[in-house]
ModelCIF file with pLDDT and N, C-alpha, C, O atoms, coordinates in Angstrom:
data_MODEL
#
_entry.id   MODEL 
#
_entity.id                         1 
_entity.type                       polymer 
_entity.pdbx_number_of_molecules   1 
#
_entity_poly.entity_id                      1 
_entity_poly.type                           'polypeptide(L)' 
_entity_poly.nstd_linkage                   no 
_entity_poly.nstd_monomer                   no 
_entity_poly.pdbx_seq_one_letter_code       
;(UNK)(UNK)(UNK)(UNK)(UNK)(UNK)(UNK)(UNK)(UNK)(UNK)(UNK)(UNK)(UNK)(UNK)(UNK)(UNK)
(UNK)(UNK)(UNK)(UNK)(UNK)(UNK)(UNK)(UNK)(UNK)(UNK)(UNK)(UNK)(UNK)(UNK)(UNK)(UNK)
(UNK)(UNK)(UNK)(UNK)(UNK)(UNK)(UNK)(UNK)(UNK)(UNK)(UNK)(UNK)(UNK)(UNK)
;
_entity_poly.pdbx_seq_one_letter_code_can   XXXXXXXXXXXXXXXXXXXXXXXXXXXXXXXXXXXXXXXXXXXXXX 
_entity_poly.pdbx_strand_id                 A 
#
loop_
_entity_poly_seq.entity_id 
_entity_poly_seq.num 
_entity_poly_seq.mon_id 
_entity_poly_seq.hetero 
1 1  UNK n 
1 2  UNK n 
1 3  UNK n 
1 4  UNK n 
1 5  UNK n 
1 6  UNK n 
1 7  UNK n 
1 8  UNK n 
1 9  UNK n 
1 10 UNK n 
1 11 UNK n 
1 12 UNK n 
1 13 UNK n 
1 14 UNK n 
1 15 UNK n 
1 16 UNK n 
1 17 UNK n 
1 18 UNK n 
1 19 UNK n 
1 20 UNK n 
1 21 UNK n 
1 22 UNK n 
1 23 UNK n 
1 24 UNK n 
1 25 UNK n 
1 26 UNK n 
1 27 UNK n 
1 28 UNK n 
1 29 UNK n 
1 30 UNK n 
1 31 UNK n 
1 32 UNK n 
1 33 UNK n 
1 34 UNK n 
1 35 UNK n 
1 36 UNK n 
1 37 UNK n 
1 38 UNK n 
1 39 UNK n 
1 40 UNK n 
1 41 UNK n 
1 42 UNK n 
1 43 UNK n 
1 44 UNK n 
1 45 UNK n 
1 46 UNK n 
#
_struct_asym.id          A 
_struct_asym.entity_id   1 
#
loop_
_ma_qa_metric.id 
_ma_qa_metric.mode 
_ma_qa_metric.name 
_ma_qa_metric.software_group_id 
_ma_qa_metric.type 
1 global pLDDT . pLDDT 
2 local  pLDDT . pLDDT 
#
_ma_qa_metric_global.metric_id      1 
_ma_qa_metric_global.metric_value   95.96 
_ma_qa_metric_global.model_id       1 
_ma_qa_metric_global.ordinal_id     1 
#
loop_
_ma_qa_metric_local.label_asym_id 
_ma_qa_metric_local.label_comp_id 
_ma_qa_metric_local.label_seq_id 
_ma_qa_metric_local.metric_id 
_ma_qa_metric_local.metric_value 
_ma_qa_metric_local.model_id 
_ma_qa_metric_local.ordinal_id 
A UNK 1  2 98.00 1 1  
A UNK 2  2 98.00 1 2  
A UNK 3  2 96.00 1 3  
A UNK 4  2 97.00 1 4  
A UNK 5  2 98.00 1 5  
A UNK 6  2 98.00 1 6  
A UNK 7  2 97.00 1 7  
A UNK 8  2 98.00 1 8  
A UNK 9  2 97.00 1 9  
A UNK 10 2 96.00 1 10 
A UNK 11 2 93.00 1 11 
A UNK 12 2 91.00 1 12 
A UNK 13 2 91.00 1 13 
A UNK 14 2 91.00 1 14 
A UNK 15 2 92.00 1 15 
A UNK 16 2 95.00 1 16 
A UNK 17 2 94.00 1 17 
A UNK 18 2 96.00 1 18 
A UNK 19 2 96.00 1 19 
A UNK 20 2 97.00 1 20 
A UNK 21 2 98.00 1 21 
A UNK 22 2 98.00 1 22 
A UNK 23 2 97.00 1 23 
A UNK 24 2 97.00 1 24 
A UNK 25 2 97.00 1 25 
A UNK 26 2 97.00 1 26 
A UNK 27 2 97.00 1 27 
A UNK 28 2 97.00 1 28 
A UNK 29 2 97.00 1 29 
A UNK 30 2 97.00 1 30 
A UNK 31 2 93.00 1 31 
A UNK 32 2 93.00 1 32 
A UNK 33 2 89.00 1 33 
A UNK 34 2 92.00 1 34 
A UNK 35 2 96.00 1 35 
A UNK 36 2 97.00 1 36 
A UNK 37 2 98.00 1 37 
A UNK 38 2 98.00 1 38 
A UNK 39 2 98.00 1 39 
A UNK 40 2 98.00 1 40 
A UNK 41 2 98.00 1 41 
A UNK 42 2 97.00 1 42 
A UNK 43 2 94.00 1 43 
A UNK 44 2 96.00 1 44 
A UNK 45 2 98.00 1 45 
A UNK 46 2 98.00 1 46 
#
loop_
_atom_site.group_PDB 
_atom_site.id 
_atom_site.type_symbol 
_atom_site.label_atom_id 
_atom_site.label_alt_id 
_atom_site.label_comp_id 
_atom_site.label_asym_id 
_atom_site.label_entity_id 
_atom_site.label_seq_id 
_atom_site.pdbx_PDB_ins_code 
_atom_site.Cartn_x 
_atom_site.Cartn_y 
_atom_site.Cartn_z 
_atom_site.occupancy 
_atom_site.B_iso_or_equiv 
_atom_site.pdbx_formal_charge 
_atom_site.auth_seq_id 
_atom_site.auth_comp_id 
_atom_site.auth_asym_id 
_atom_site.auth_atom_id 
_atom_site.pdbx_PDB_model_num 
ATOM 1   N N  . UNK A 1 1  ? 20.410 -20.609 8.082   1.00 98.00 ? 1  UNK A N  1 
ATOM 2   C CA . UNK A 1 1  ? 21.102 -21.779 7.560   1.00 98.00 ? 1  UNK A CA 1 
ATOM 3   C C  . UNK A 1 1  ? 22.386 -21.444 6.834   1.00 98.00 ? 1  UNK A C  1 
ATOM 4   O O  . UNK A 1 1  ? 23.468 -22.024 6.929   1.00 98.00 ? 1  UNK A O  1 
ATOM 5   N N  . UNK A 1 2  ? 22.017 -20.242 5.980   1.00 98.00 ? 2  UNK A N  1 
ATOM 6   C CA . UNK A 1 2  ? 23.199 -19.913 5.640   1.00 98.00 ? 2  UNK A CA 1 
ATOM 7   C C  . UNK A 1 2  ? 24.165 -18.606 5.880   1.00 98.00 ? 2  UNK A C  1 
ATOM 8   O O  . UNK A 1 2  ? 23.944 -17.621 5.176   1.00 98.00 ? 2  UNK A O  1 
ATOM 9   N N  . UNK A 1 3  ? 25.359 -18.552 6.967   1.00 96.00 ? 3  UNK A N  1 
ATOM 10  C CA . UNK A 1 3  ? 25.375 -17.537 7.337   1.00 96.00 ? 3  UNK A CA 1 
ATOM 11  C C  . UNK A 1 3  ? 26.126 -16.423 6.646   1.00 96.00 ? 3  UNK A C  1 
ATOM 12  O O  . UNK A 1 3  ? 26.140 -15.303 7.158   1.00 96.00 ? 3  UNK A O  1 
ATOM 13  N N  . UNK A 1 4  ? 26.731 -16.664 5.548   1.00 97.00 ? 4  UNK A N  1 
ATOM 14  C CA . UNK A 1 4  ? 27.513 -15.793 4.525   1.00 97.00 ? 4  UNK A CA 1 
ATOM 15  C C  . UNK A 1 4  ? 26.039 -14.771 3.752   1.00 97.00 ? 4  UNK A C  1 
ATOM 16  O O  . UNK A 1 4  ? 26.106 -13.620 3.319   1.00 97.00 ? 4  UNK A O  1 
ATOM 17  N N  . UNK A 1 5  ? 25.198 -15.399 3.785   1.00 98.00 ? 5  UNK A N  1 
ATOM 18  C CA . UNK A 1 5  ? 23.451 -13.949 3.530   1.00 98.00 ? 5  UNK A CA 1 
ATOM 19  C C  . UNK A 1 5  ? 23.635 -13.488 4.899   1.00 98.00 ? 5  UNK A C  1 
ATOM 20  O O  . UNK A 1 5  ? 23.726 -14.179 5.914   1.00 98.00 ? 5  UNK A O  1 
ATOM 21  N N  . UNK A 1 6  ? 23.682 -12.086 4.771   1.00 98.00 ? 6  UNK A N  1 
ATOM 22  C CA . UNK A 1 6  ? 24.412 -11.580 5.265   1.00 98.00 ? 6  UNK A CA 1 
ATOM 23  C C  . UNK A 1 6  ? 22.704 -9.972  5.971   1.00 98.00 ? 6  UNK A C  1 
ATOM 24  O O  . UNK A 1 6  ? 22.232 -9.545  7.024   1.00 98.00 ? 6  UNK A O  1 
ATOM 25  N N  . UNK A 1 7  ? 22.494 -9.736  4.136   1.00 97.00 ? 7  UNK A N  1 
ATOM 26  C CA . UNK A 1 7  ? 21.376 -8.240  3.926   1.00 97.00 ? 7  UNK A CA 1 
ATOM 27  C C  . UNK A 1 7  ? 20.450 -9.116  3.181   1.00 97.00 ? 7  UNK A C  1 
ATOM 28  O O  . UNK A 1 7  ? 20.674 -10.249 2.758   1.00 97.00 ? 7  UNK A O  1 
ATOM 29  N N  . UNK A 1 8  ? 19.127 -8.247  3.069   1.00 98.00 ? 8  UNK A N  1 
ATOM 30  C CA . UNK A 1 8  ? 17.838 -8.596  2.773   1.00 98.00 ? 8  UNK A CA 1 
ATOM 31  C C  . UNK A 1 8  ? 17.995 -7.406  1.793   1.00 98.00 ? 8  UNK A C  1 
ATOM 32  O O  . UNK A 1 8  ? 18.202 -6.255  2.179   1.00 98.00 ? 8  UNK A O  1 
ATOM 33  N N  . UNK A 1 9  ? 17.854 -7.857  0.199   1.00 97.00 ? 9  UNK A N  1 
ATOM 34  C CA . UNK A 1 9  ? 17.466 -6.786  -0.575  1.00 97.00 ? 9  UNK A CA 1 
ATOM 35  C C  . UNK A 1 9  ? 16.131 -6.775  -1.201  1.00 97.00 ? 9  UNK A C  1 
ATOM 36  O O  . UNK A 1 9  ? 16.100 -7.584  -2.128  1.00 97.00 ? 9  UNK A O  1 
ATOM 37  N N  . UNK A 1 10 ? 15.064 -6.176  -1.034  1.00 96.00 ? 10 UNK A N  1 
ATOM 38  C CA . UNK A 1 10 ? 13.652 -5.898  -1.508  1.00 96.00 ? 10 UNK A CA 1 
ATOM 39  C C  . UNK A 1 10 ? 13.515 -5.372  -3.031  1.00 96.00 ? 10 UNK A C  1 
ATOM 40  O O  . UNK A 1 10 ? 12.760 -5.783  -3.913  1.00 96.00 ? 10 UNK A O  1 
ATOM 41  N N  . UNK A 1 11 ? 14.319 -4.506  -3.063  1.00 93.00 ? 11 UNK A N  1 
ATOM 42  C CA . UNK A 1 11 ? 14.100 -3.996  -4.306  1.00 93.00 ? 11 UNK A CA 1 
ATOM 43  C C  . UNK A 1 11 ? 14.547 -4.245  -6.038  1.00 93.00 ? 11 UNK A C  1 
ATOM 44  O O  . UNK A 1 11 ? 14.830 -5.430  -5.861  1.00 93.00 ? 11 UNK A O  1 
ATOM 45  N N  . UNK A 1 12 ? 14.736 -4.103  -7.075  1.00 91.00 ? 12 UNK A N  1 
ATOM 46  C CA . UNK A 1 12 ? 15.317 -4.677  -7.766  1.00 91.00 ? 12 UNK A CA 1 
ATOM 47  C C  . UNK A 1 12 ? 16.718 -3.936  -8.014  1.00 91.00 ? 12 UNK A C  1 
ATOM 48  O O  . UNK A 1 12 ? 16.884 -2.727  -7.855  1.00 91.00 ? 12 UNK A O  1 
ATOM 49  N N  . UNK A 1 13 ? 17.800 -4.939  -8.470  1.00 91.00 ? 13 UNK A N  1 
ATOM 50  C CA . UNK A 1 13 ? 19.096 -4.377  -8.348  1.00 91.00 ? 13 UNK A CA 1 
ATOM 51  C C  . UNK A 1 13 ? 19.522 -3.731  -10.080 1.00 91.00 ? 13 UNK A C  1 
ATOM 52  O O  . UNK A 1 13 ? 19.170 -4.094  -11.203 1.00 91.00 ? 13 UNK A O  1 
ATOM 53  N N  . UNK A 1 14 ? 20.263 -2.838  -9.673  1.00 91.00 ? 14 UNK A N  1 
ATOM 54  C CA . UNK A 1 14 ? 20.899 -1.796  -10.663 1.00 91.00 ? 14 UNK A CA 1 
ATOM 55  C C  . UNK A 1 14 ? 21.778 -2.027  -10.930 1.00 91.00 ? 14 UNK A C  1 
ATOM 56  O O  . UNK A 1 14 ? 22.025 -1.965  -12.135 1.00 91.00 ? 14 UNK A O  1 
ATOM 57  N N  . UNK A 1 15 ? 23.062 -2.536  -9.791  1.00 92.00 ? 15 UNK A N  1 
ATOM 58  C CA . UNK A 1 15 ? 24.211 -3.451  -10.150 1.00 92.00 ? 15 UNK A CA 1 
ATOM 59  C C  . UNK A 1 15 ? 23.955 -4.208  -9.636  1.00 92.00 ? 15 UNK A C  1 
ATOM 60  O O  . UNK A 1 15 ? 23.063 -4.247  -8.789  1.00 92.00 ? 15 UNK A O  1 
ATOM 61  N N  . UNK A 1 16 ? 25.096 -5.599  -10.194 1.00 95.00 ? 16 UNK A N  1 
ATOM 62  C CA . UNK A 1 16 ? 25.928 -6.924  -9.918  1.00 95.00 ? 16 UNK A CA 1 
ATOM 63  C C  . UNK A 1 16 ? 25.559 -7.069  -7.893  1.00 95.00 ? 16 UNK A C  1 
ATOM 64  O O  . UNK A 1 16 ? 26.209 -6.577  -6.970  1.00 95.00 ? 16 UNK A O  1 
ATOM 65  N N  . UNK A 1 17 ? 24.500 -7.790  -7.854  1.00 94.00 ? 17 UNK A N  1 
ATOM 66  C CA . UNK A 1 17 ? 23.860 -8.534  -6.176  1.00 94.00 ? 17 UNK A CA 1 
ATOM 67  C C  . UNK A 1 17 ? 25.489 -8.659  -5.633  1.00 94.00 ? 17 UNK A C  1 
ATOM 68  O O  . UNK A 1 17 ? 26.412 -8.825  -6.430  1.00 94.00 ? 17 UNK A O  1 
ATOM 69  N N  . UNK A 1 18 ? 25.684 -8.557  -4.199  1.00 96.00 ? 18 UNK A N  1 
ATOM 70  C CA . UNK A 1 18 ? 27.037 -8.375  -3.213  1.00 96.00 ? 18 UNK A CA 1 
ATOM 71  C C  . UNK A 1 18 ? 26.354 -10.328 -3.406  1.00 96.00 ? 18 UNK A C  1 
ATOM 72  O O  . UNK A 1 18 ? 25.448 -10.922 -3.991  1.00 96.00 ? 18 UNK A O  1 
ATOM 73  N N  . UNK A 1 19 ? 27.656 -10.678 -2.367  1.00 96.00 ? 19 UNK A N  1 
ATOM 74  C CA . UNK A 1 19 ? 27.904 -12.466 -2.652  1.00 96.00 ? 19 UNK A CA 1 
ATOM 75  C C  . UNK A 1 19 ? 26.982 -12.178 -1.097  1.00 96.00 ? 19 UNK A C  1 
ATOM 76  O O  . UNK A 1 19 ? 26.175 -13.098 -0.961  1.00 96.00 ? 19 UNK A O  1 
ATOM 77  N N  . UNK A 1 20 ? 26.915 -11.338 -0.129  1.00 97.00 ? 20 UNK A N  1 
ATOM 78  C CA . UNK A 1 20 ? 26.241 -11.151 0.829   1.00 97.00 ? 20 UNK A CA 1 
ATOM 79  C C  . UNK A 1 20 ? 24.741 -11.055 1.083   1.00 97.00 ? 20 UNK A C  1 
ATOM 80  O O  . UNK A 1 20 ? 24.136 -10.932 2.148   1.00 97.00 ? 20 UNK A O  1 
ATOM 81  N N  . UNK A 1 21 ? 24.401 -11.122 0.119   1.00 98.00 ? 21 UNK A N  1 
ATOM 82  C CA . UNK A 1 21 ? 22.968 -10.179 -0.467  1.00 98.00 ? 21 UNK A CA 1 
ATOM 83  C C  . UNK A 1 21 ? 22.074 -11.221 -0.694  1.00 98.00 ? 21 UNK A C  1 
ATOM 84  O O  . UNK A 1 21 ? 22.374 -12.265 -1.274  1.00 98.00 ? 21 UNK A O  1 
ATOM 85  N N  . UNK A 1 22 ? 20.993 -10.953 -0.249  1.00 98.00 ? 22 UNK A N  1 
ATOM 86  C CA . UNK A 1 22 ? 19.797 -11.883 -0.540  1.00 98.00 ? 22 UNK A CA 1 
ATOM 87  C C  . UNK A 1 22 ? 18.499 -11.621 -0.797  1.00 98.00 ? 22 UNK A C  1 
ATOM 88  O O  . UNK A 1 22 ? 17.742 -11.266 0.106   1.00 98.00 ? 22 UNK A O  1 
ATOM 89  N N  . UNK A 1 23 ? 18.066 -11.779 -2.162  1.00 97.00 ? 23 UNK A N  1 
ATOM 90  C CA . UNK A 1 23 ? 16.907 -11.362 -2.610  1.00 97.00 ? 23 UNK A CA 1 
ATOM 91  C C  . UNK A 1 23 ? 15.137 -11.824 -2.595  1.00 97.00 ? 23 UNK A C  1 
ATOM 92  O O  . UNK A 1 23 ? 14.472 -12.813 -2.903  1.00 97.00 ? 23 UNK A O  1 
ATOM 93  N N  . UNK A 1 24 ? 14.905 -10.512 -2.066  1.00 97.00 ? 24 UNK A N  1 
ATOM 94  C CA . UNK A 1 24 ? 13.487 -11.796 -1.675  1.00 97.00 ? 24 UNK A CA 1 
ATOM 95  C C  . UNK A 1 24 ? 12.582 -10.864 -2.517  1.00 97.00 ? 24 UNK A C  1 
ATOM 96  O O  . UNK A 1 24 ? 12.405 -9.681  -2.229  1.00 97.00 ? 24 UNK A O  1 
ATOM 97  N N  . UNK A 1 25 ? 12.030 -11.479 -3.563  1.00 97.00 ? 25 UNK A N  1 
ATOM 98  C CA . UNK A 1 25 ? 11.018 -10.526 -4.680  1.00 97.00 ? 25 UNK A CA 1 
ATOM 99  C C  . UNK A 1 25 ? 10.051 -10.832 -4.460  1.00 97.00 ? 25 UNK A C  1 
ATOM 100 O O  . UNK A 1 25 ? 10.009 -11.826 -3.736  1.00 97.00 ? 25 UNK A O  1 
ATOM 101 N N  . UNK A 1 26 ? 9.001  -10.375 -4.797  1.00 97.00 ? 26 UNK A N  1 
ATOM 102 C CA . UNK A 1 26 ? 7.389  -10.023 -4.566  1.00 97.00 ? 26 UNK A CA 1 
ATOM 103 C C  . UNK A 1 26 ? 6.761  -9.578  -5.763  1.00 97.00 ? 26 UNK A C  1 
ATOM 104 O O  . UNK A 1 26 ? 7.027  -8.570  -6.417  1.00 97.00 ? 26 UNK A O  1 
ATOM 105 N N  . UNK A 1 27 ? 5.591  -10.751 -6.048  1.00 97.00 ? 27 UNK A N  1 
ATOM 106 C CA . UNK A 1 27 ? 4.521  -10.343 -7.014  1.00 97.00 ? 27 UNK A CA 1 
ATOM 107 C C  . UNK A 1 27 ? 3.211  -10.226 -6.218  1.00 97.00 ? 27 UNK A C  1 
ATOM 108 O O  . UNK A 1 27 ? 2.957  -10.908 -5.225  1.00 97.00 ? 27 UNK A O  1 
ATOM 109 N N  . UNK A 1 28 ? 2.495  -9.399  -6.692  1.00 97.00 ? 28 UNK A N  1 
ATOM 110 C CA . UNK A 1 28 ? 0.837  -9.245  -6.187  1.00 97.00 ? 28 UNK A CA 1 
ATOM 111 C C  . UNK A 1 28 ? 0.524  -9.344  -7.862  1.00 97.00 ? 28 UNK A C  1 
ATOM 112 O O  . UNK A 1 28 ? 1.188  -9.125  -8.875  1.00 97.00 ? 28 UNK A O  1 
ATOM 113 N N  . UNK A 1 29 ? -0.718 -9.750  -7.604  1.00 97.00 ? 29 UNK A N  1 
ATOM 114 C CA . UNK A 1 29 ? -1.782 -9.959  -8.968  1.00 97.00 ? 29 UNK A CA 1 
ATOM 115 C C  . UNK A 1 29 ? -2.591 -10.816 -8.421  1.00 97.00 ? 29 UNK A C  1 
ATOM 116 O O  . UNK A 1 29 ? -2.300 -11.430 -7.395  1.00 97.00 ? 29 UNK A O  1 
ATOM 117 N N  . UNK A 1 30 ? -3.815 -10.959 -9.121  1.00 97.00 ? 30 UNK A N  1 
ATOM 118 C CA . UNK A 1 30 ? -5.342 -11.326 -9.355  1.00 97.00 ? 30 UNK A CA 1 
ATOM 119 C C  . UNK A 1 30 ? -5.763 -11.710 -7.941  1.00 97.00 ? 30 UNK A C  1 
ATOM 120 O O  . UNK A 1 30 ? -5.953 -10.878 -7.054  1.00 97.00 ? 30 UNK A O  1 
ATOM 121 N N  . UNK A 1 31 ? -5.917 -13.230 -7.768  1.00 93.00 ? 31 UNK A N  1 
ATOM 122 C CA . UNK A 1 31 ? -6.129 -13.936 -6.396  1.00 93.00 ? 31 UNK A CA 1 
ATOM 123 C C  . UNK A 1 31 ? -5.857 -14.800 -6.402  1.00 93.00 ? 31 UNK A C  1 
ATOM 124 O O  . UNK A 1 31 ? -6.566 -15.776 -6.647  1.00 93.00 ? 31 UNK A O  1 
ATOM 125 N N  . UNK A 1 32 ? -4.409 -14.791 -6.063  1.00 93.00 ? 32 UNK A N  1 
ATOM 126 C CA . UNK A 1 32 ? -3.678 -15.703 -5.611  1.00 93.00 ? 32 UNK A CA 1 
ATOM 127 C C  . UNK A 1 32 ? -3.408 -16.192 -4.097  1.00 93.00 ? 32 UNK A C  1 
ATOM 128 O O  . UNK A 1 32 ? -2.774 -15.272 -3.580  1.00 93.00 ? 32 UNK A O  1 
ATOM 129 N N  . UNK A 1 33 ? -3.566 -17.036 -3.318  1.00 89.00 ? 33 UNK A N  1 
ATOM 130 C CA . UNK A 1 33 ? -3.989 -17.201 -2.218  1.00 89.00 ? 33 UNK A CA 1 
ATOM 131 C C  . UNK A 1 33 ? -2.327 -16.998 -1.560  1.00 89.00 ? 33 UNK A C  1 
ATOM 132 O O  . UNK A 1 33 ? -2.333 -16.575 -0.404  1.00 89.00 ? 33 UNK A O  1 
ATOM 133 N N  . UNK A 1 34 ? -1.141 -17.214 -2.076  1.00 92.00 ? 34 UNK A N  1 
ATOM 134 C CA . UNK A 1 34 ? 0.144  -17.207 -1.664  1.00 92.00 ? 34 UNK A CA 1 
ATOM 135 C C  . UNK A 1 34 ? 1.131  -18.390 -1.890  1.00 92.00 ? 34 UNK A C  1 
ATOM 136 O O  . UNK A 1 34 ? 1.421  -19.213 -1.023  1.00 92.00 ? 34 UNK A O  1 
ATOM 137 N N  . UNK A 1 35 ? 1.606  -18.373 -3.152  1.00 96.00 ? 35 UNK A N  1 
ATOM 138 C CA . UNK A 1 35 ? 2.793  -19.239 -3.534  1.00 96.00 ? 35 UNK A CA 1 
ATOM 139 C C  . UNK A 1 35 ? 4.437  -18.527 -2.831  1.00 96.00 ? 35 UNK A C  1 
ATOM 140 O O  . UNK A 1 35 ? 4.558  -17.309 -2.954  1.00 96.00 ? 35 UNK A O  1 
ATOM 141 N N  . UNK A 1 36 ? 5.333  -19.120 -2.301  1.00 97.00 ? 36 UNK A N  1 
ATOM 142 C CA . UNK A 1 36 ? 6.683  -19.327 -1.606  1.00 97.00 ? 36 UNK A CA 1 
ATOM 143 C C  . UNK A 1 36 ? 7.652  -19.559 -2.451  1.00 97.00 ? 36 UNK A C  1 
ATOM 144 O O  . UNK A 1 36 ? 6.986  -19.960 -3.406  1.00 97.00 ? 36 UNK A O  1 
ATOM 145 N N  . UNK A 1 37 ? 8.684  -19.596 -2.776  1.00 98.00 ? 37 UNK A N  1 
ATOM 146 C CA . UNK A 1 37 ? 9.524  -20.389 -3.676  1.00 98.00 ? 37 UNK A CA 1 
ATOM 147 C C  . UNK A 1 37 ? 11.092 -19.931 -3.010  1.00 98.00 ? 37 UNK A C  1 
ATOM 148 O O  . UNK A 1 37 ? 11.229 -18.767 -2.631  1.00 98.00 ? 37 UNK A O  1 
ATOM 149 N N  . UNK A 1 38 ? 12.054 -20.745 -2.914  1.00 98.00 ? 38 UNK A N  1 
ATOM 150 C CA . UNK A 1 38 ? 13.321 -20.591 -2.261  1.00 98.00 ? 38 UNK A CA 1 
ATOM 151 C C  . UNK A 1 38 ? 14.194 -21.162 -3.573  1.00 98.00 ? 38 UNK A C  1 
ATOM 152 O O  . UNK A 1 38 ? 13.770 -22.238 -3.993  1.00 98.00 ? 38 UNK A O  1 
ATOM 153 N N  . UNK A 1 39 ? 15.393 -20.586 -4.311  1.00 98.00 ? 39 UNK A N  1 
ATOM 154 C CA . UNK A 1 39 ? 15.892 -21.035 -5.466  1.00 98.00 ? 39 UNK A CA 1 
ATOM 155 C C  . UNK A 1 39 ? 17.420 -21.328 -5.182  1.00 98.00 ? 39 UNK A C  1 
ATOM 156 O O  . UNK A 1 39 ? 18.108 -20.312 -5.091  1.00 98.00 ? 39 UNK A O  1 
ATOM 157 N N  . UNK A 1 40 ? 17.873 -22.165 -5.073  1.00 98.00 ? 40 UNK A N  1 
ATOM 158 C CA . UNK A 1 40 ? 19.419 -22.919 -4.845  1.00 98.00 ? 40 UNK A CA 1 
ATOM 159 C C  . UNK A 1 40 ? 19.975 -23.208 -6.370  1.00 98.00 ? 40 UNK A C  1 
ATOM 160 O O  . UNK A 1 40 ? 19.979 -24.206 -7.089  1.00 98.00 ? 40 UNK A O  1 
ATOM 161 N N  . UNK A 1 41 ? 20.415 -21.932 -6.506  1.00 98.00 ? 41 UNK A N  1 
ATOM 162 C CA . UNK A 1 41 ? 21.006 -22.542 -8.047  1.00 98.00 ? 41 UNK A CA 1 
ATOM 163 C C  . UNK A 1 41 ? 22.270 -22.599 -8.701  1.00 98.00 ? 41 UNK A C  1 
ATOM 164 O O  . UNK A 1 41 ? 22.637 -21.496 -9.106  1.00 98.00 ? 41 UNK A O  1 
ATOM 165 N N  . UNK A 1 42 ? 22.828 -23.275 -8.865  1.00 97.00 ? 42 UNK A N  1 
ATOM 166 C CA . UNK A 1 42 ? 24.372 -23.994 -9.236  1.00 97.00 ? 42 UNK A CA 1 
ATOM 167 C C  . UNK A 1 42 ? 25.198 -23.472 -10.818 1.00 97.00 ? 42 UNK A C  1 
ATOM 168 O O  . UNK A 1 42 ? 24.786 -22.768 -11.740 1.00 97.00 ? 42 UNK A O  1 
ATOM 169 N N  . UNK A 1 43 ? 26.119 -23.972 -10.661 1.00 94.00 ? 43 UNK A N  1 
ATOM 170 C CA . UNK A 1 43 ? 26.662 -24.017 -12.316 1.00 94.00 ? 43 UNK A CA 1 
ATOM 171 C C  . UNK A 1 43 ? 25.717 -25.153 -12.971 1.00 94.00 ? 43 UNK A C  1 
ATOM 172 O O  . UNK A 1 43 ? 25.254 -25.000 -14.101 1.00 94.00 ? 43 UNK A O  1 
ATOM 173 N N  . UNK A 1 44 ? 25.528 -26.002 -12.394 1.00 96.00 ? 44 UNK A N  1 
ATOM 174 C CA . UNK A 1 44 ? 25.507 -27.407 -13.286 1.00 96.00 ? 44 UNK A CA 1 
ATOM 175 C C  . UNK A 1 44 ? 23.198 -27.808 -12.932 1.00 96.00 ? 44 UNK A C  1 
ATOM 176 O O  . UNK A 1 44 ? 22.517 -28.724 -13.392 1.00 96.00 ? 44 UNK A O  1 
ATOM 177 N N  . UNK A 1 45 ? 22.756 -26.583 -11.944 1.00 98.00 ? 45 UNK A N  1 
ATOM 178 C CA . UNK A 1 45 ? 21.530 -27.140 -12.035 1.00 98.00 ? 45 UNK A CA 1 
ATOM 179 C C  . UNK A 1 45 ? 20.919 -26.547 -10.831 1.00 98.00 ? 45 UNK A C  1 
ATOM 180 O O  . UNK A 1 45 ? 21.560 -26.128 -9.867  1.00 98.00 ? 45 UNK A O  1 
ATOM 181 N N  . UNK A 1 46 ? 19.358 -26.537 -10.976 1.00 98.00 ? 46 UNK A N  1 
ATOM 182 C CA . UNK A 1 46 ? 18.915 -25.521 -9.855  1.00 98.00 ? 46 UNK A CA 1 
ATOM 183 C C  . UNK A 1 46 ? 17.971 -26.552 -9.252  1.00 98.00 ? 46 UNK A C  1 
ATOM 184 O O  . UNK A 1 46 ? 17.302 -26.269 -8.258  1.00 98.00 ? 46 UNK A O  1 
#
């Protein structure tokens, strides 16, 4: 959908994310059956 994400980064970042870059993070714990979440977030509101 959006074609300026460009890379898939997994890990956590050390520097400042590229405007290319797209982060997909991961928690494991207890038993959780699998929550998703996609975050669009603005100056003015997410």
């Amino acid at each position: 959908g959006n074609p300026s994400k460009t890379e898939m980064i997994f890990d956590a970042f050390h520097d400042r994310p590229q405007a290319n870059q797209l982060h997909v993070s991961s928690t494991r714990c207890g038993n959780i059956p699998g929550t998703h979440k996609v975050f669009f977030d603005g100056t003015a509101d997410t």
